[in-house]
Each structure stands twice: as structure tokens, then as C-alpha cells.
ModelCIF file with pLDDT and N, C-alpha, C, O atoms, coordinates in Angstrom:
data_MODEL
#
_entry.id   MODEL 
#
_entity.id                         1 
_entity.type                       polymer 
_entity.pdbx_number_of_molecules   1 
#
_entity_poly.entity_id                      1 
_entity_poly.type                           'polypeptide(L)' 
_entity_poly.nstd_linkage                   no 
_entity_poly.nstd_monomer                   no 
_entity_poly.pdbx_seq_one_letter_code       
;(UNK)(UNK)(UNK)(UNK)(UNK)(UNK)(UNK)(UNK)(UNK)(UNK)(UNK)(UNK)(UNK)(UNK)(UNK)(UNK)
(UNK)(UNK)(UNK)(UNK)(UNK)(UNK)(UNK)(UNK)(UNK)(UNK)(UNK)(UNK)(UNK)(UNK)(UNK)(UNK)
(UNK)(UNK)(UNK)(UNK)(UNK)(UNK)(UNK)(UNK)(UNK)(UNK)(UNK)(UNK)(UNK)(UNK)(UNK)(UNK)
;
_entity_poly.pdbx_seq_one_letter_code_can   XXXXXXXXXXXXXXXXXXXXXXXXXXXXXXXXXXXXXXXXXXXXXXXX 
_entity_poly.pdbx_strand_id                 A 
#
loop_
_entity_poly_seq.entity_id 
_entity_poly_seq.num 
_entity_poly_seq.mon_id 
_entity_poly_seq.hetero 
1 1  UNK n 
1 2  UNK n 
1 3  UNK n 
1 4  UNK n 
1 5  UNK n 
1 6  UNK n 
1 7  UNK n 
1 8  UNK n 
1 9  UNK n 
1 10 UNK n 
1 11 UNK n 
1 12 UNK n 
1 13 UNK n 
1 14 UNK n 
1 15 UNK n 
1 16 UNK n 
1 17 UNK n 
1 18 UNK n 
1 19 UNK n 
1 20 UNK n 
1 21 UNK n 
1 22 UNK n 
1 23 UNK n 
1 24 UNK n 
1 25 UNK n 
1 26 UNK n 
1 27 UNK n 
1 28 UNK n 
1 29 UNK n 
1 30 UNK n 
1 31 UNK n 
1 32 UNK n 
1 33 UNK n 
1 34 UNK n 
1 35 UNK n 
1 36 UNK n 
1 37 UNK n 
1 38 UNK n 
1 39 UNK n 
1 40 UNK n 
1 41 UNK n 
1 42 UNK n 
1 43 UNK n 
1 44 UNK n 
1 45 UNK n 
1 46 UNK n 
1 47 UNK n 
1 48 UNK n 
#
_struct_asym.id          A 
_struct_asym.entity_id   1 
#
loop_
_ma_qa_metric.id 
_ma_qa_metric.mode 
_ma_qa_metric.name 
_ma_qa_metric.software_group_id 
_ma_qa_metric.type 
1 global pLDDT . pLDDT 
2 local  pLDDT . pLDDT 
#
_ma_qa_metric_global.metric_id      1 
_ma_qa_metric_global.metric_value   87.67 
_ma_qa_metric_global.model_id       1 
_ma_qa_metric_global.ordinal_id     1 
#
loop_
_ma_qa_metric_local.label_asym_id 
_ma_qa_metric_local.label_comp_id 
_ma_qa_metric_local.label_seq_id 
_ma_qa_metric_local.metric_id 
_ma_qa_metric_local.metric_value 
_ma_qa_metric_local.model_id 
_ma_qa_metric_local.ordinal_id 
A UNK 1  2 94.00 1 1  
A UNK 2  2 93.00 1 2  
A UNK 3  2 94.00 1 3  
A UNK 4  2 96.00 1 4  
A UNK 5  2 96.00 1 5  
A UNK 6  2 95.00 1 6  
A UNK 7  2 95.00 1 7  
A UNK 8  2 94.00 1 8  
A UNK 9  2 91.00 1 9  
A UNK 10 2 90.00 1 10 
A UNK 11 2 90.00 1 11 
A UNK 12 2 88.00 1 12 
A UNK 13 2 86.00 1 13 
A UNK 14 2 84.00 1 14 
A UNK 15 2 83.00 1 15 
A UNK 16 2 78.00 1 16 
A UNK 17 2 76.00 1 17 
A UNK 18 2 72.00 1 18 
A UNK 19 2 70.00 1 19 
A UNK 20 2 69.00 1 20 
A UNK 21 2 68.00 1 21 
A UNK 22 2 67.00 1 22 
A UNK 23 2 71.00 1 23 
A UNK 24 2 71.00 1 24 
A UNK 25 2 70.00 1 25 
A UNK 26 2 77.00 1 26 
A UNK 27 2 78.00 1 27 
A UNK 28 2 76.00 1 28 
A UNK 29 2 87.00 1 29 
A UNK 30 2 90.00 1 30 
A UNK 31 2 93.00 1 31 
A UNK 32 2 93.00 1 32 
A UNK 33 2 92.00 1 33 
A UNK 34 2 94.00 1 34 
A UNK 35 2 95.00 1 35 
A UNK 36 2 95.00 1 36 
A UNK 37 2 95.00 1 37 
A UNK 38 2 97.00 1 38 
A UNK 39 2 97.00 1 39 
A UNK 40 2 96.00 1 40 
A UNK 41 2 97.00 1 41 
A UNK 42 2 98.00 1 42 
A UNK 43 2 97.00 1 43 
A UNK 44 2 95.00 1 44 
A UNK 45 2 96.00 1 45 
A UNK 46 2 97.00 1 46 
A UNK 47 2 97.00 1 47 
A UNK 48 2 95.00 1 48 
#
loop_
_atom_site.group_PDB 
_atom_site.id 
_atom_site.type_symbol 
_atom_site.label_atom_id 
_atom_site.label_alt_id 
_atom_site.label_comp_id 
_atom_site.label_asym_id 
_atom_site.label_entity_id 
_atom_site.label_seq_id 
_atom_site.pdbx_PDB_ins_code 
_atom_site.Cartn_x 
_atom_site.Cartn_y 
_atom_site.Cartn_z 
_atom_site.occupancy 
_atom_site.B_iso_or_equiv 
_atom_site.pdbx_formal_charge 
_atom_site.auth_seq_id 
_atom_site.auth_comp_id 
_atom_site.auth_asym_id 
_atom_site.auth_atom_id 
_atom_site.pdbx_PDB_model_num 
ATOM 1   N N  . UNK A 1 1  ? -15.735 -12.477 14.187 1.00 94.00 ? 1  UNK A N  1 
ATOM 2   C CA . UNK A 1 1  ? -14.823 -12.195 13.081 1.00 94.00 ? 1  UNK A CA 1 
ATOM 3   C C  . UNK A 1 1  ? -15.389 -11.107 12.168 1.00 94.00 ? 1  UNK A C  1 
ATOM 4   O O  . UNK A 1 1  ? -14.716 -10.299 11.529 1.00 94.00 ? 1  UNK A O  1 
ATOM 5   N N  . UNK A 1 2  ? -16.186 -11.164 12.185 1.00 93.00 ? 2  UNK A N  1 
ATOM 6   C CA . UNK A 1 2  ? -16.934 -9.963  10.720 1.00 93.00 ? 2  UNK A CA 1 
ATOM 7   C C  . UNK A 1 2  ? -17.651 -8.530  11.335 1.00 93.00 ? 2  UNK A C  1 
ATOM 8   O O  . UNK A 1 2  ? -18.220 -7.612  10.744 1.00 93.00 ? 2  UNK A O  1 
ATOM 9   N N  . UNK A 1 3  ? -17.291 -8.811  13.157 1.00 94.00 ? 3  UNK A N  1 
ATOM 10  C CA . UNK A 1 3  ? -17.157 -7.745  13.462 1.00 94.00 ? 3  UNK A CA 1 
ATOM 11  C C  . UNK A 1 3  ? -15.680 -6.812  13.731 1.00 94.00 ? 3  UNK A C  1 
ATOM 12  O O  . UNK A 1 3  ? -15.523 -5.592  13.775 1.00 94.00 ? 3  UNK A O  1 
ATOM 13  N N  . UNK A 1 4  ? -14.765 -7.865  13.876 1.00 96.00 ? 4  UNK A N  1 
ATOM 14  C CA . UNK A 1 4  ? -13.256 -7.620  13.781 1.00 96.00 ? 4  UNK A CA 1 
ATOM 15  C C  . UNK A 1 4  ? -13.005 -7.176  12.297 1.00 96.00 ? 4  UNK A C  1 
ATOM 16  O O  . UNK A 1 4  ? -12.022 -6.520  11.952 1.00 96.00 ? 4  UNK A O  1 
ATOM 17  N N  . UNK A 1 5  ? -14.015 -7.611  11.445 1.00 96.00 ? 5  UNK A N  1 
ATOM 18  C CA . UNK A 1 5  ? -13.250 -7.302  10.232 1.00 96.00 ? 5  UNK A CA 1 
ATOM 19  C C  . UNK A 1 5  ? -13.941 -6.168  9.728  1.00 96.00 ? 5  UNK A C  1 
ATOM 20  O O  . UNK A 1 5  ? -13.178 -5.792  8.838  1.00 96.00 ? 5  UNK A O  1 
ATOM 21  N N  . UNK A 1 6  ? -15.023 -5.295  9.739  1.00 95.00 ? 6  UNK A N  1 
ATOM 22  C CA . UNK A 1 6  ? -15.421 -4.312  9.731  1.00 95.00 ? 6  UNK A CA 1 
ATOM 23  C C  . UNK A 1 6  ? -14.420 -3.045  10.286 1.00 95.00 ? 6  UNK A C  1 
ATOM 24  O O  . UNK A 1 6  ? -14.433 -1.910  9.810  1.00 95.00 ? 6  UNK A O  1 
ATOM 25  N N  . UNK A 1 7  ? -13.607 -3.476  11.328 1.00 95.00 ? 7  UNK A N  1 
ATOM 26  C CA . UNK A 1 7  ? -12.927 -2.344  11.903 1.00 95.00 ? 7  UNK A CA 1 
ATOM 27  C C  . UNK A 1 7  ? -11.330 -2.711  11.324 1.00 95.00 ? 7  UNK A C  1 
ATOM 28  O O  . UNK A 1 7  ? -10.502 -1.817  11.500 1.00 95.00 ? 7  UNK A O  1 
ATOM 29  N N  . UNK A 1 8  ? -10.914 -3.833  10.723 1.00 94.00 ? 8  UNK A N  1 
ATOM 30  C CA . UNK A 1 8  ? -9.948  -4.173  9.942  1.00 94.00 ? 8  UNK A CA 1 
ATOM 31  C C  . UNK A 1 8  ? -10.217 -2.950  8.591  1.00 94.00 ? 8  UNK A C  1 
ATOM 32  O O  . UNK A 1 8  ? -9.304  -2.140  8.427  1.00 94.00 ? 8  UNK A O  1 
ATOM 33  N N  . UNK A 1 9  ? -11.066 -2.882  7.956  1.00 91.00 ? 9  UNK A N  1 
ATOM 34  C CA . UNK A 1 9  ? -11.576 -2.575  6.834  1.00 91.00 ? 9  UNK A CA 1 
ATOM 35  C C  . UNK A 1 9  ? -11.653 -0.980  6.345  1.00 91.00 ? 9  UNK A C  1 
ATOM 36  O O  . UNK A 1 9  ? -11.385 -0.332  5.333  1.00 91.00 ? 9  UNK A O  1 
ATOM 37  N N  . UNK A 1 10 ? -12.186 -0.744  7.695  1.00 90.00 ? 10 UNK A N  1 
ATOM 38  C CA . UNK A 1 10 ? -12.249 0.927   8.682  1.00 90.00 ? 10 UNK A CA 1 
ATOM 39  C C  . UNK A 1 10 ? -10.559 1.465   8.158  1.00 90.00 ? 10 UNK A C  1 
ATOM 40  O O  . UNK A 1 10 ? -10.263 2.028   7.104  1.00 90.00 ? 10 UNK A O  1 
ATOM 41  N N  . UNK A 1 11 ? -9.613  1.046   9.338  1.00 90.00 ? 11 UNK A N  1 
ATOM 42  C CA . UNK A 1 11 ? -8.634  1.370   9.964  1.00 90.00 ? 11 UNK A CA 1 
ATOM 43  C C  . UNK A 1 11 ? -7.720  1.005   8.097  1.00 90.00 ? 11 UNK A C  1 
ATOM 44  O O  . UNK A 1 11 ? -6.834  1.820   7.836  1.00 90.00 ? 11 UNK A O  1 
ATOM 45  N N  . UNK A 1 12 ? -7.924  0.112   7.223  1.00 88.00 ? 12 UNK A N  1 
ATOM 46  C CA . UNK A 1 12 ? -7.367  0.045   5.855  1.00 88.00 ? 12 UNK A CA 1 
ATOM 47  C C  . UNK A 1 12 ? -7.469  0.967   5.119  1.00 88.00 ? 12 UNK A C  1 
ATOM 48  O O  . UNK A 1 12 ? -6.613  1.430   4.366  1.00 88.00 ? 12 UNK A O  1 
ATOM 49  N N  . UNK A 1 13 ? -8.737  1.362   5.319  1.00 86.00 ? 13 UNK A N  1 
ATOM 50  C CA . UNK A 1 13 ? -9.161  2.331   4.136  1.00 86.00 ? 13 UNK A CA 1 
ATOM 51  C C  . UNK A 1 13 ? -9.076  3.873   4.452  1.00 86.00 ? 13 UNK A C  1 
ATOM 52  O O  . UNK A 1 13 ? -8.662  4.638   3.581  1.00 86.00 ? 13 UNK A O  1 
ATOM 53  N N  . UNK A 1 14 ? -9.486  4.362   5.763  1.00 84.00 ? 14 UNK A N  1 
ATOM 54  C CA . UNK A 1 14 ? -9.377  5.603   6.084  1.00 84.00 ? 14 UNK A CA 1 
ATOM 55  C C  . UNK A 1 14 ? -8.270  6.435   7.715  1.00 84.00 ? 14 UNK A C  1 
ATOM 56  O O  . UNK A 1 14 ? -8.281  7.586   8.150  1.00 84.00 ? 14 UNK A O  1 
ATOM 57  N N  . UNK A 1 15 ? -7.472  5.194   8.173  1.00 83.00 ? 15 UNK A N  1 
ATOM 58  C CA . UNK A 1 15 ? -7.277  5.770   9.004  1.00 83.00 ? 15 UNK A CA 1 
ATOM 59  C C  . UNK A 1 15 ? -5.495  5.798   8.449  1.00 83.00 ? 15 UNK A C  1 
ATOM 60  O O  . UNK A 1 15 ? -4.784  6.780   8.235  1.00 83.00 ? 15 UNK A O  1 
ATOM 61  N N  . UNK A 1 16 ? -5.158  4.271   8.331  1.00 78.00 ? 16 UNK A N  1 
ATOM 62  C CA . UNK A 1 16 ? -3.857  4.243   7.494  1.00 78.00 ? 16 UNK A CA 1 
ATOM 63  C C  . UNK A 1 16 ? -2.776  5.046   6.957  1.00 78.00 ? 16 UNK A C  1 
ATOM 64  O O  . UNK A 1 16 ? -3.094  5.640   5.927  1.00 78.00 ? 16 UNK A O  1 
ATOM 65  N N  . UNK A 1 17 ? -1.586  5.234   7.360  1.00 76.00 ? 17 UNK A N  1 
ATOM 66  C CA . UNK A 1 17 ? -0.903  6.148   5.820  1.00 76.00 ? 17 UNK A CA 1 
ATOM 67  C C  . UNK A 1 17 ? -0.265  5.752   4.920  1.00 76.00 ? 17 UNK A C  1 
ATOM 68  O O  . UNK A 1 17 ? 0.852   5.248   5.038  1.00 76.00 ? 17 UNK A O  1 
ATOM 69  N N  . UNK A 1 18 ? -0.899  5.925   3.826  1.00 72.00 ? 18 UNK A N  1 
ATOM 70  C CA . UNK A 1 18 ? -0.401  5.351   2.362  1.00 72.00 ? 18 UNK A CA 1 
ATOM 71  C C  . UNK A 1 18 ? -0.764  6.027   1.284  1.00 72.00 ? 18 UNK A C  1 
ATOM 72  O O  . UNK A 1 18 ? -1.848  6.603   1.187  1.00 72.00 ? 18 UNK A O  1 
ATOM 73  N N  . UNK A 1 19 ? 0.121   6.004   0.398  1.00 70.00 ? 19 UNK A N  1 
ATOM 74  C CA . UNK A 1 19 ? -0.031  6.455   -1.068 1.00 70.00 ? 19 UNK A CA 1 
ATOM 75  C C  . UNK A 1 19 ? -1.005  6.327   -2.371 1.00 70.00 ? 19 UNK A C  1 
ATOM 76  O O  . UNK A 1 19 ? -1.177  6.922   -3.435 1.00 70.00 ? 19 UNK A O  1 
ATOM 77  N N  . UNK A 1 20 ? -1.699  4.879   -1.468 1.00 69.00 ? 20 UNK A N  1 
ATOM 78  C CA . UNK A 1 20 ? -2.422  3.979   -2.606 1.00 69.00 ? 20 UNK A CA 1 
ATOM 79  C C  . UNK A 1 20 ? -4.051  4.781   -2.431 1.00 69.00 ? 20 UNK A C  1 
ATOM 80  O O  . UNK A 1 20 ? -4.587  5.344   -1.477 1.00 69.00 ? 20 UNK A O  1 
ATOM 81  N N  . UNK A 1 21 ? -4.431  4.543   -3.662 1.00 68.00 ? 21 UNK A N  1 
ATOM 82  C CA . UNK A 1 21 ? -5.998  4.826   -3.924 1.00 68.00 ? 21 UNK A CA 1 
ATOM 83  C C  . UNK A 1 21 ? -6.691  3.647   -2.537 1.00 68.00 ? 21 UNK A C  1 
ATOM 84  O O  . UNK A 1 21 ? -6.194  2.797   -1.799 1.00 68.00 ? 21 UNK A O  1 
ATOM 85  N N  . UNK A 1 22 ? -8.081  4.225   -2.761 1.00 67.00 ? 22 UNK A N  1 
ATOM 86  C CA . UNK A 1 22 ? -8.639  3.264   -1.703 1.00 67.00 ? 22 UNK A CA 1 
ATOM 87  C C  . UNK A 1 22 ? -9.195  2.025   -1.790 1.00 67.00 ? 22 UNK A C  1 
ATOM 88  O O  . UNK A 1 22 ? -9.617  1.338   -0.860 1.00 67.00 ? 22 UNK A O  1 
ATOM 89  N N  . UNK A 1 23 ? -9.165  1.667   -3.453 1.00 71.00 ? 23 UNK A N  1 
ATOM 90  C CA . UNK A 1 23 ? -9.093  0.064   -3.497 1.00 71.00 ? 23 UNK A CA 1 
ATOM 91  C C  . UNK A 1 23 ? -7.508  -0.710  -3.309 1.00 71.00 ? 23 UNK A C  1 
ATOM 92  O O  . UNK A 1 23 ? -7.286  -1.760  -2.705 1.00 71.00 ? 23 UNK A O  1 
ATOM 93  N N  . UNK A 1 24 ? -6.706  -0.001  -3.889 1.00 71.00 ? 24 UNK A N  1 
ATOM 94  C CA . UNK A 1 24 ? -5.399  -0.074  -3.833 1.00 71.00 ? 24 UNK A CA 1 
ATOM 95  C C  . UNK A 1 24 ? -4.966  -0.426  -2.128 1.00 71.00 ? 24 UNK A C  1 
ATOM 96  O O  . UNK A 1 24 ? -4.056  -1.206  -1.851 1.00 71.00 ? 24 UNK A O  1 
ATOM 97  N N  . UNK A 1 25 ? -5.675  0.196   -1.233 1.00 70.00 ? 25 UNK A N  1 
ATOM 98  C CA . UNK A 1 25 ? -5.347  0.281   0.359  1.00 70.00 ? 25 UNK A CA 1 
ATOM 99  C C  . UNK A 1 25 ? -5.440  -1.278  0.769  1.00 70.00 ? 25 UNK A C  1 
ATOM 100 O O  . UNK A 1 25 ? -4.636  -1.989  1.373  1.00 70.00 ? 25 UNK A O  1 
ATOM 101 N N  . UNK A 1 26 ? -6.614  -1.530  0.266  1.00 77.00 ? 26 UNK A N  1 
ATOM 102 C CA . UNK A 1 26 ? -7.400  -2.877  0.670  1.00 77.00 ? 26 UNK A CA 1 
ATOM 103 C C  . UNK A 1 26 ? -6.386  -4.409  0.265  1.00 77.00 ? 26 UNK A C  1 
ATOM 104 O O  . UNK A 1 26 ? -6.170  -5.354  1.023  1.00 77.00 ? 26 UNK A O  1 
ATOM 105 N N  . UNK A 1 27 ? -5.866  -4.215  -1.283 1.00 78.00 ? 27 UNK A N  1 
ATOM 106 C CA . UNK A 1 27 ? -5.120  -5.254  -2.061 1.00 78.00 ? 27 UNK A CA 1 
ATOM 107 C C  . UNK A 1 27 ? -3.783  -5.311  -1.513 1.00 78.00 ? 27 UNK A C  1 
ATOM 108 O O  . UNK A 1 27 ? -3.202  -6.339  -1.166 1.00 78.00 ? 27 UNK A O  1 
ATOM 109 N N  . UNK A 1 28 ? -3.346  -4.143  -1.461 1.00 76.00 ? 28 UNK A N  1 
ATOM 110 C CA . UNK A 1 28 ? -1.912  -4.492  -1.250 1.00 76.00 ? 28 UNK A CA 1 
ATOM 111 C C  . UNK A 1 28 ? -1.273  -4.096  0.334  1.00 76.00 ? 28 UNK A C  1 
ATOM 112 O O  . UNK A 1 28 ? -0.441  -3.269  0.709  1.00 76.00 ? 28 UNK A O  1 
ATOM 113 N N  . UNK A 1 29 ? -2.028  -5.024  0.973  1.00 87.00 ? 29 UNK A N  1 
ATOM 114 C CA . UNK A 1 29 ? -1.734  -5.228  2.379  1.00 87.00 ? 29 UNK A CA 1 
ATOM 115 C C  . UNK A 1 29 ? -0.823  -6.576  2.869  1.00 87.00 ? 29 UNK A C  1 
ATOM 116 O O  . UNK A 1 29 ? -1.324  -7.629  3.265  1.00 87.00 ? 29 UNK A O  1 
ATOM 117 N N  . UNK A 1 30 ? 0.680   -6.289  2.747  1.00 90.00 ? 30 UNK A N  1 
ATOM 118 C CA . UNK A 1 30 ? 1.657   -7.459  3.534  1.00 90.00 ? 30 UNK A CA 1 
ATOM 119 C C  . UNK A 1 30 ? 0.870   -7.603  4.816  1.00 90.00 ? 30 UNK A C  1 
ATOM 120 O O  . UNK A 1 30 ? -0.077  -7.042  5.366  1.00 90.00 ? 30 UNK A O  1 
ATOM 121 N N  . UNK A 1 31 ? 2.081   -9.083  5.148  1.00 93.00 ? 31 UNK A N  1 
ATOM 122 C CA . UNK A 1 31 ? 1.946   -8.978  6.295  1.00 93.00 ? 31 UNK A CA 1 
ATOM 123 C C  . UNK A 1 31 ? 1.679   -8.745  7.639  1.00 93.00 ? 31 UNK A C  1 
ATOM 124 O O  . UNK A 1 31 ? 0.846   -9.167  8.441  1.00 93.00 ? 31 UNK A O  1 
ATOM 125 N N  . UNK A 1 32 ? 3.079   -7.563  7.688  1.00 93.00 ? 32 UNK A N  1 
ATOM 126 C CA . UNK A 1 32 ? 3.304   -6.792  8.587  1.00 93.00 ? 32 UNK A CA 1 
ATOM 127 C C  . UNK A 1 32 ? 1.726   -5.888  8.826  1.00 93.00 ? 32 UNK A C  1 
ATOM 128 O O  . UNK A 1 32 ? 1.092   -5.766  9.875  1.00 93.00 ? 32 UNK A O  1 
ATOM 129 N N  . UNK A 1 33 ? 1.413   -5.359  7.488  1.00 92.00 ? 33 UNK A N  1 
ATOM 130 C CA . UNK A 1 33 ? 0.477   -4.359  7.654  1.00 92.00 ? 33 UNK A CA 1 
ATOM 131 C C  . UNK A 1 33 ? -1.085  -5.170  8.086  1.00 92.00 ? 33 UNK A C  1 
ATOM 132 O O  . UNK A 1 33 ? -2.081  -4.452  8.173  1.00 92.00 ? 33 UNK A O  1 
ATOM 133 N N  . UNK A 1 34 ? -1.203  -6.562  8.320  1.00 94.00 ? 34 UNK A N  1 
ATOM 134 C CA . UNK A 1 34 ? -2.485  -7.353  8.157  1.00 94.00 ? 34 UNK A CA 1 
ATOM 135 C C  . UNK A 1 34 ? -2.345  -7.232  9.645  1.00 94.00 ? 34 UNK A C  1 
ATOM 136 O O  . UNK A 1 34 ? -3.423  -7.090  10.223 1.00 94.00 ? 34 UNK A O  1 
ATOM 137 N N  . UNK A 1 35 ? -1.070  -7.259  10.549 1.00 95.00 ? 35 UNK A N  1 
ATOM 138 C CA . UNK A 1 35 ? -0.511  -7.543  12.207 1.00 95.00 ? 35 UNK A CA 1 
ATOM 139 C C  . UNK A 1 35 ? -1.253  -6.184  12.584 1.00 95.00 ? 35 UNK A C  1 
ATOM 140 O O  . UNK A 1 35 ? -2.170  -6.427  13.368 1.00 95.00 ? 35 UNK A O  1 
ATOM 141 N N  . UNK A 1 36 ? -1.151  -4.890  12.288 1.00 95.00 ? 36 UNK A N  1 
ATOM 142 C CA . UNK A 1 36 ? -1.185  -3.808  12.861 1.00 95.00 ? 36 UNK A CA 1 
ATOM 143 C C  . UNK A 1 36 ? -2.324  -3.476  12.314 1.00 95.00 ? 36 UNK A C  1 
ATOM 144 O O  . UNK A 1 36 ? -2.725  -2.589  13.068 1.00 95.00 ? 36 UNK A O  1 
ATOM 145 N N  . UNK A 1 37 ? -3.299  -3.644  11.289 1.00 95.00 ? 37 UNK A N  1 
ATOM 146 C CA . UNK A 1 37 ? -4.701  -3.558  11.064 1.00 95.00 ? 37 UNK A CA 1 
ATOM 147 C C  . UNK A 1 37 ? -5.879  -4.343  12.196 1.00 95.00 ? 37 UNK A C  1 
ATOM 148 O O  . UNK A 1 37 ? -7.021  -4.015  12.514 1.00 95.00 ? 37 UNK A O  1 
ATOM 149 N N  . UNK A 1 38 ? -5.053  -5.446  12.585 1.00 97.00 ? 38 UNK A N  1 
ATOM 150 C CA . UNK A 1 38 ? -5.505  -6.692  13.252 1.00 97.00 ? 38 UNK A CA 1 
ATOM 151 C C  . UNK A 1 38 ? -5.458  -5.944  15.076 1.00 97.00 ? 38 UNK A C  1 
ATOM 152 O O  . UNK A 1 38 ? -6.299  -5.977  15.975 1.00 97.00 ? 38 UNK A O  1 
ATOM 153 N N  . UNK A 1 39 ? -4.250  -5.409  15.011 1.00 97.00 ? 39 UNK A N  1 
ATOM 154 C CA . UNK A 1 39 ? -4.366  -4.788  16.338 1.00 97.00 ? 39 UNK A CA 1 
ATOM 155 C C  . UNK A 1 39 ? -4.957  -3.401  16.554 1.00 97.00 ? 39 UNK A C  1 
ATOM 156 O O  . UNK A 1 39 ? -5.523  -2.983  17.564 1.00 97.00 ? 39 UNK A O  1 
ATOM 157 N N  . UNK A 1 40 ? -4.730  -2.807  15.477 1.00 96.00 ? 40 UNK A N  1 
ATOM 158 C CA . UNK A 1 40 ? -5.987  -1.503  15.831 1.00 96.00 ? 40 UNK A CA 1 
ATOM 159 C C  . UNK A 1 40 ? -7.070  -1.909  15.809 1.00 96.00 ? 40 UNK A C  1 
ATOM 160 O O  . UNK A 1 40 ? -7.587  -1.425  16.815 1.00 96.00 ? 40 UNK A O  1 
ATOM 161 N N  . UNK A 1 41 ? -8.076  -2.738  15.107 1.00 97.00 ? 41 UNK A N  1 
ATOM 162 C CA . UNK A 1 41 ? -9.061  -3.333  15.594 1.00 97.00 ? 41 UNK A CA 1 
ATOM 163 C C  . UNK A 1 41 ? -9.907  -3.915  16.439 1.00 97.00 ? 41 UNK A C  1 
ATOM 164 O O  . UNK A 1 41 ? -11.094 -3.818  16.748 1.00 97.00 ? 41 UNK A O  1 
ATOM 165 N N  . UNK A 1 42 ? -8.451  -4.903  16.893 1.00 98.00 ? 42 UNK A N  1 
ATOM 166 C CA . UNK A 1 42 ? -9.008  -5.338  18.492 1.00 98.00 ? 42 UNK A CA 1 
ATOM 167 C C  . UNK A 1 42 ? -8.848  -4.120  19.320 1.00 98.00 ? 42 UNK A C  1 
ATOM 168 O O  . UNK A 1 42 ? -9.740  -3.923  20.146 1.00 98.00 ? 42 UNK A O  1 
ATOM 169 N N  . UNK A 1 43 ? -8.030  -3.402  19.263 1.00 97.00 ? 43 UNK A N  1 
ATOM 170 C CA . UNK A 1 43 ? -7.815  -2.375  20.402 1.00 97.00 ? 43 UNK A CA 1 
ATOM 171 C C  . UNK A 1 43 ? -9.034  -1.501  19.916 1.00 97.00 ? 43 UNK A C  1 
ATOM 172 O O  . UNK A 1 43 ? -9.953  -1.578  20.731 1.00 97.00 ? 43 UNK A O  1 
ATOM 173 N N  . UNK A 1 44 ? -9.188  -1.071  19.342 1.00 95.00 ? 44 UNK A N  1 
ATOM 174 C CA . UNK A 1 44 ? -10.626 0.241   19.011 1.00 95.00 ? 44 UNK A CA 1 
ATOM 175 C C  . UNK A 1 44 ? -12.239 -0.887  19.489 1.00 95.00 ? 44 UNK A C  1 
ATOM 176 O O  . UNK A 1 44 ? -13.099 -0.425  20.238 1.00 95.00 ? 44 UNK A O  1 
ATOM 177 N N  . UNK A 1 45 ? -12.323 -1.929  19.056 1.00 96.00 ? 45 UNK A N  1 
ATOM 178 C CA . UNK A 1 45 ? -13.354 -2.626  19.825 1.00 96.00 ? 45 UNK A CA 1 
ATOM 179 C C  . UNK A 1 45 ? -13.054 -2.954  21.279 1.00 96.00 ? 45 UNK A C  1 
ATOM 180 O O  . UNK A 1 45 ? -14.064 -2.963  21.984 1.00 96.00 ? 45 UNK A O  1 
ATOM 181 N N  . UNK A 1 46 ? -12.131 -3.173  21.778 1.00 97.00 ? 46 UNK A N  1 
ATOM 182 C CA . UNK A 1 46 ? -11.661 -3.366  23.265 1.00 97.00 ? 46 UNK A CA 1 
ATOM 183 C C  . UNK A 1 46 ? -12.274 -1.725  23.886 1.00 97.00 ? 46 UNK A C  1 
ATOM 184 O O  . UNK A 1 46 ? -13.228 -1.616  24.657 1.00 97.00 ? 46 UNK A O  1 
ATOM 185 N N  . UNK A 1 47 ? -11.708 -0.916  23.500 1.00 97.00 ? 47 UNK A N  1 
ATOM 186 C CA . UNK A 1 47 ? -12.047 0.389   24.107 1.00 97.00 ? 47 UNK A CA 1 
ATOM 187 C C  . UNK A 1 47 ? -13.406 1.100   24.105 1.00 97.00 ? 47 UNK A C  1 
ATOM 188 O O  . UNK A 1 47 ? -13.856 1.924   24.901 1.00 97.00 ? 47 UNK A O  1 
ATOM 189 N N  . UNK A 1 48 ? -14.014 0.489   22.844 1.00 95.00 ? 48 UNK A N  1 
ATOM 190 C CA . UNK A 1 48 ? -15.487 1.144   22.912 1.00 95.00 ? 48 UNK A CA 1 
ATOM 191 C C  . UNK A 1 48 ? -16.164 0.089   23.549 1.00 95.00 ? 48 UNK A C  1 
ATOM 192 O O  . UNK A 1 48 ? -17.366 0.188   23.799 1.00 95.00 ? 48 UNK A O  1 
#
């Protein structure tokens, strides 16, 4: 998990597109956006 969540954290803060500052990236994550953080993660650790 806290290696899944390192690349959760990654993919929030710098890969993302959004408007928000980069603490702002981190807080105001729905749902939807927790599903597709969750899967670029596994997929970018699956591949390396």
C-alpha cells in the first residue's frame, strides 16, 4: 500500500490536469478522481 500510494501521490500532484495549486491537487480529490489515480498507479508499477 505505501508503495501504491507513493505513485497515487506522484500521478496527484504532477502528472494530473487541474487548476488547483499543489496542495489544493492532493485535498480535493472525488471519487471518480481517487478510481483513476488508483489505476495509473497500479498500471505505472505493473509496467516498471
Amino acid at each position: 500500500l505505501a508503495a501504491v500510494q507513493a505513485h497515487v501521490i506522484t500521478y496527484l500532484l504532477f502528472t494530473r490536469e487541474t487548476d488547483c495549486t499543489h496542495l489544493e491537487r492532493l485535498c480535493r480529490v472525488g471519487h471518480r478522481e481517487q478510481g483513476q489515480a488508483l489505476a495509473t498507479a497500479l498500471a505505472e508499477t505493473l509496467w516498471a
